[in-house]
N, C-alpha and C. Protein backbone atom coordinates (compact mmCIF):
# COMPACT_ATOMS: atom_id res chain seq x y z
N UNK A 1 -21.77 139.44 -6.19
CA UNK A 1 -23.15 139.49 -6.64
C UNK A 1 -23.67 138.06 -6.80
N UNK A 2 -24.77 138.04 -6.02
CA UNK A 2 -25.47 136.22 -6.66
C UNK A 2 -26.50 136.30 -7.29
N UNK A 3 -26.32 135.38 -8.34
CA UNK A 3 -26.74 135.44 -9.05
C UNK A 3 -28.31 134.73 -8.72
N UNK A 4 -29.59 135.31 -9.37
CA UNK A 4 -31.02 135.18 -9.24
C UNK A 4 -31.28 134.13 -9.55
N UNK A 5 -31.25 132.93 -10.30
CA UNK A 5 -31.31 131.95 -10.13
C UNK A 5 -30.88 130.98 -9.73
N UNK A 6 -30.13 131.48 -8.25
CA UNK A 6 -29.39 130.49 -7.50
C UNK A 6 -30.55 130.22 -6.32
N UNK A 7 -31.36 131.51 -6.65
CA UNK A 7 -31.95 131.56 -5.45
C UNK A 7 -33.24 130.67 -5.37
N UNK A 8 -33.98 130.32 -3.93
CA UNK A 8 -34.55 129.03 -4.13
C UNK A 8 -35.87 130.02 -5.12
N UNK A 9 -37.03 128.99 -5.03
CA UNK A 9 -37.71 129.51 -6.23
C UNK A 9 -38.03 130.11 -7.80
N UNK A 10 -36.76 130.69 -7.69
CA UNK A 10 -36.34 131.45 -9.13
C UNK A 10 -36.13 130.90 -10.06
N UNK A 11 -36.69 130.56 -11.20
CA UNK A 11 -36.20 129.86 -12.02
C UNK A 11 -36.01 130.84 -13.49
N UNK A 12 -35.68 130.32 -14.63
CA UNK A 12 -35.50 130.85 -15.76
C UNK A 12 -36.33 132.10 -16.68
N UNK A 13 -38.04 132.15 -15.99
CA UNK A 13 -38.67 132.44 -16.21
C UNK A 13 -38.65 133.84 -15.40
N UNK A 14 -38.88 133.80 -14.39
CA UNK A 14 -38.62 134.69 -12.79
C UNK A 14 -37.60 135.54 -13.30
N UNK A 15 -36.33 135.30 -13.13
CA UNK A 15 -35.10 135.66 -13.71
C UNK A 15 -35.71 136.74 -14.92
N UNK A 16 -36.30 136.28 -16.26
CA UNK A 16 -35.88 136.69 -17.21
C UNK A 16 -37.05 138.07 -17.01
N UNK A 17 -38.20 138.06 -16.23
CA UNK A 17 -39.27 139.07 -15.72
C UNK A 17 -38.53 139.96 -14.84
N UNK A 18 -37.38 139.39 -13.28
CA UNK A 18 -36.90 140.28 -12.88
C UNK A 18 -36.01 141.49 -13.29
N UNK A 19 -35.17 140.31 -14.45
CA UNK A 19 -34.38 141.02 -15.23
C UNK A 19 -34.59 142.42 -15.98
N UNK A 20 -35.84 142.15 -16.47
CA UNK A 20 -36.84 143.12 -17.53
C UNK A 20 -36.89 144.42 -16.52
N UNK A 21 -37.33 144.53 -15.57
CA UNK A 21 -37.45 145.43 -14.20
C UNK A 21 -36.88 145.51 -13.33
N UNK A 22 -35.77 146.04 -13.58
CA UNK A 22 -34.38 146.29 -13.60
C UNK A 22 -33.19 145.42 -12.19
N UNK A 23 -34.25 144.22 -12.11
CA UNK A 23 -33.50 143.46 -11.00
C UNK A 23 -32.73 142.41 -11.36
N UNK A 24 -31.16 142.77 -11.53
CA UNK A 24 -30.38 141.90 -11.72
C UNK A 24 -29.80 140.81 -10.63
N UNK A 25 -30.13 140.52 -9.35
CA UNK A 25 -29.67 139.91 -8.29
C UNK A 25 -29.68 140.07 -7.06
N UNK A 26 -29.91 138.76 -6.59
CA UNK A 26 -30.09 138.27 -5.39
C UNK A 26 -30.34 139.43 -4.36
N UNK A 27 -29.41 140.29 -4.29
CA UNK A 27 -29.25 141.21 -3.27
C UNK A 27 -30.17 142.90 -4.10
N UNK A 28 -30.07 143.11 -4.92
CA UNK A 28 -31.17 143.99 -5.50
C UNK A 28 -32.67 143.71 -5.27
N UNK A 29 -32.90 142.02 -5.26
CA UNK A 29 -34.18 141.48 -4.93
C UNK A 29 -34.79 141.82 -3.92
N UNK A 30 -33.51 141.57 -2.20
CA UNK A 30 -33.89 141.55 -1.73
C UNK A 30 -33.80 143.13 -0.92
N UNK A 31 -33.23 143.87 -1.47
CA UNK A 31 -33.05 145.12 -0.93
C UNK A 31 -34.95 146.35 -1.71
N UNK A 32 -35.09 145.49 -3.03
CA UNK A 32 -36.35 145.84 -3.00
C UNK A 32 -37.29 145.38 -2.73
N UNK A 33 -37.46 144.13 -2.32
CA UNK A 33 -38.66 143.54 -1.47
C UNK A 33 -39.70 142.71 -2.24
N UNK A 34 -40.10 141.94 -1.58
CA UNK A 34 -41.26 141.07 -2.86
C UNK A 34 -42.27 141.82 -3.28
N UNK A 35 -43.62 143.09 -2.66
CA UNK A 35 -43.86 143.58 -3.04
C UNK A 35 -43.97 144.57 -4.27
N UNK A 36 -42.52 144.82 -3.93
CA UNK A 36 -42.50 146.28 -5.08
C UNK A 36 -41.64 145.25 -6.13
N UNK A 37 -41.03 144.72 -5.55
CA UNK A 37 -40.88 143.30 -7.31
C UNK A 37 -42.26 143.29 -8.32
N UNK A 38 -42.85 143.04 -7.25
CA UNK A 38 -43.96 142.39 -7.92
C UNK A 38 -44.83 143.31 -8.69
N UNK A 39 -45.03 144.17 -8.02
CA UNK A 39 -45.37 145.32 -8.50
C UNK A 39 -45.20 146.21 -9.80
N UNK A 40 -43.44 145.94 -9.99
CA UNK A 40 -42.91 146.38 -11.32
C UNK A 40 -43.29 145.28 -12.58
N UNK A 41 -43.44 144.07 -12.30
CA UNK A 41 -43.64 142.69 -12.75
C UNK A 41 -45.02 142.98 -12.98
N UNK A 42 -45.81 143.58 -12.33
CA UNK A 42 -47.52 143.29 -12.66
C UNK A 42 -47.49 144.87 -13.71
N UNK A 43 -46.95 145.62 -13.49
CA UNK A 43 -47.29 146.83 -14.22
C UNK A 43 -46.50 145.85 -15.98
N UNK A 44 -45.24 145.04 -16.13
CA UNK A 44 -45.03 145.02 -17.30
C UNK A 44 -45.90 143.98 -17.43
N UNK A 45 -46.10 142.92 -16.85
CA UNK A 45 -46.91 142.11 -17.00
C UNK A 45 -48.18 141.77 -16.23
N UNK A 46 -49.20 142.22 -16.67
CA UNK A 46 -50.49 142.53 -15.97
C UNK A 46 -51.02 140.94 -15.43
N UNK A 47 -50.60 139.54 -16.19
CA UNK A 47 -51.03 138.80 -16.54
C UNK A 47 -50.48 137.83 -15.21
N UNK A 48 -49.52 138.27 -14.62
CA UNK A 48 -48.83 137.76 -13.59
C UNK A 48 -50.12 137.42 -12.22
N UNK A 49 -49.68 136.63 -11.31
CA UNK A 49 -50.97 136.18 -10.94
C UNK A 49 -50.26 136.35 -9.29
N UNK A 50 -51.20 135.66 -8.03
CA UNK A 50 -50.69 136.25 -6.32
C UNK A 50 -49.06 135.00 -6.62
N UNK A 51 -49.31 133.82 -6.74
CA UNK A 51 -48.46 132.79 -6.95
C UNK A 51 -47.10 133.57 -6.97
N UNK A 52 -46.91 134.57 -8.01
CA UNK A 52 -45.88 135.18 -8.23
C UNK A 52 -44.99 135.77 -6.97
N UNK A 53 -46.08 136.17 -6.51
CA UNK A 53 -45.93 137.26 -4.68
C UNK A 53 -45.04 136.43 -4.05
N UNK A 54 -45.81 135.10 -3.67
CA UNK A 54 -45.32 134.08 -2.80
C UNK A 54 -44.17 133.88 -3.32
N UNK A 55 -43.81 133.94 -4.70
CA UNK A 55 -42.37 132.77 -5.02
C UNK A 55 -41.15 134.32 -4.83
N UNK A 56 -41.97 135.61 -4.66
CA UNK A 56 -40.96 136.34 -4.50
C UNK A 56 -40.23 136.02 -3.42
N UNK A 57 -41.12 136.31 -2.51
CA UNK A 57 -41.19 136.58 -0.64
C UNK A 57 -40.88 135.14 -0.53
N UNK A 58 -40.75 134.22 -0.93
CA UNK A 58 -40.19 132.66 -0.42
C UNK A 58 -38.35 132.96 -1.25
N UNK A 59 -38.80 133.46 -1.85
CA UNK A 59 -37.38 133.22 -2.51
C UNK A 59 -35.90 134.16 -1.70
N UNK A 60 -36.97 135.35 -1.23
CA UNK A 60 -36.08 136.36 -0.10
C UNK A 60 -36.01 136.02 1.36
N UNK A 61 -37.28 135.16 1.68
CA UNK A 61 -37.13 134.43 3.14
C UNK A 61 -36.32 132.98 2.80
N UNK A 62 -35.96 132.60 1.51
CA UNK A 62 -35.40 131.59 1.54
C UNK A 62 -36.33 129.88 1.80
N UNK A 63 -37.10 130.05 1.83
CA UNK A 63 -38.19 129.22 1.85
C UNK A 63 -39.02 128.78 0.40
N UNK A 64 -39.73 127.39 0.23
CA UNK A 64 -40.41 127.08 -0.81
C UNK A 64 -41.70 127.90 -0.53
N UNK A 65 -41.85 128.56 -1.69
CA UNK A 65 -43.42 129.77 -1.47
C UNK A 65 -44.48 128.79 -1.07
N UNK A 66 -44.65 127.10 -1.41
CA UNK A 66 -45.39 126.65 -0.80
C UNK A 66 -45.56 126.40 0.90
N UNK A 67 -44.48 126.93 1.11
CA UNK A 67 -44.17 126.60 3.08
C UNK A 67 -44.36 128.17 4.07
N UNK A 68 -44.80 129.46 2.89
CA UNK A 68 -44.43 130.93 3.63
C UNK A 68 -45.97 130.69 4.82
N UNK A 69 -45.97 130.94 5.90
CA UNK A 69 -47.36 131.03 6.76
C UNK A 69 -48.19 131.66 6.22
N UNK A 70 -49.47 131.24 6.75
CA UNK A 70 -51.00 131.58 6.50
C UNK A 70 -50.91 132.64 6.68
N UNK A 71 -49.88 133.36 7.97
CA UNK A 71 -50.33 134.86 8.00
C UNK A 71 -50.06 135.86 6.82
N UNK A 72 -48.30 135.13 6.44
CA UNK A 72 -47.96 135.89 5.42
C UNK A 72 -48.21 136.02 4.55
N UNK A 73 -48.86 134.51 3.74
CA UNK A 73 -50.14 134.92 2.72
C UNK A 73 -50.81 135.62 2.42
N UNK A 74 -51.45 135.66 3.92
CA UNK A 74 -53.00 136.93 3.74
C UNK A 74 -52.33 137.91 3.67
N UNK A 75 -51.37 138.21 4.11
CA UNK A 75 -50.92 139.73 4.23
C UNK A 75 -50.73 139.89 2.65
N UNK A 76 -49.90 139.20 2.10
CA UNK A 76 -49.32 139.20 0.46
C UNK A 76 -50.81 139.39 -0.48
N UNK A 77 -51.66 138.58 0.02
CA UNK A 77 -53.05 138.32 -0.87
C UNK A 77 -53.44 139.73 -0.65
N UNK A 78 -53.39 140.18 0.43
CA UNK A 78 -54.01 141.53 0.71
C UNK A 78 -53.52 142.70 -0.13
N UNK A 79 -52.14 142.48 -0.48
CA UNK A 79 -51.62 143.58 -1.19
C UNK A 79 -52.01 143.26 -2.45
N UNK A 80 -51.98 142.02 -2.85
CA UNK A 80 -51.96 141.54 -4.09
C UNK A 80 -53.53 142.63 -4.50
N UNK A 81 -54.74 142.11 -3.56
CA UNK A 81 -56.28 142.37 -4.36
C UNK A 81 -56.12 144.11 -4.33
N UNK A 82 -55.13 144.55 -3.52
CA UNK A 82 -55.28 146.22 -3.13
C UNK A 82 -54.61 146.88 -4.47
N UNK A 83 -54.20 145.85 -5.07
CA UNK A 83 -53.37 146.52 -6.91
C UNK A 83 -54.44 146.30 -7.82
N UNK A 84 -55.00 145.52 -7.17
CA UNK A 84 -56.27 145.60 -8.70
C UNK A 84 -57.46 146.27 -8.68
């Protein structure tokens, strides 16, 4: 099992939100997807913002969420405005 804050992006904070919604690691993360992460994350915490999306989906493509493509953005932004 690896552990969630090995992973890039994740830090202490991430971790302690995934944790809350019932994602203990690396491979749980990525077997549920940045979406529906995020998703469980916005239902406990409403306050969570798109930023979040990106550092999921960078953290499961392995990439800094500042480097994921324009396309994948919009796509993420798209889901993001379709929850509110």
């Amino acid at each position: 099992m690896i552990e969630l804050n090995t992973m890039l992006n994740i830090g202490k904070e991430m971790t302690r939100k995934l944790n809350s919604v019932d994602i203990h690691s690396a491979e749980s993360l990525i077997q549920v997807g940045s979406k529906e992460a995020y998703l469980r994350i916005k239902e406990k915490y409403p306050n969570v913002c798109l930023v979040h999306l990106y550092v999921l989906e960078g953290a499961i493509l392995n990439l800094p969420y500042n480097a994921l493509s324009e396309e994948k953005k919009k796509e993420l932004k798209e889901f993001a405005d379709w929850l509110k």
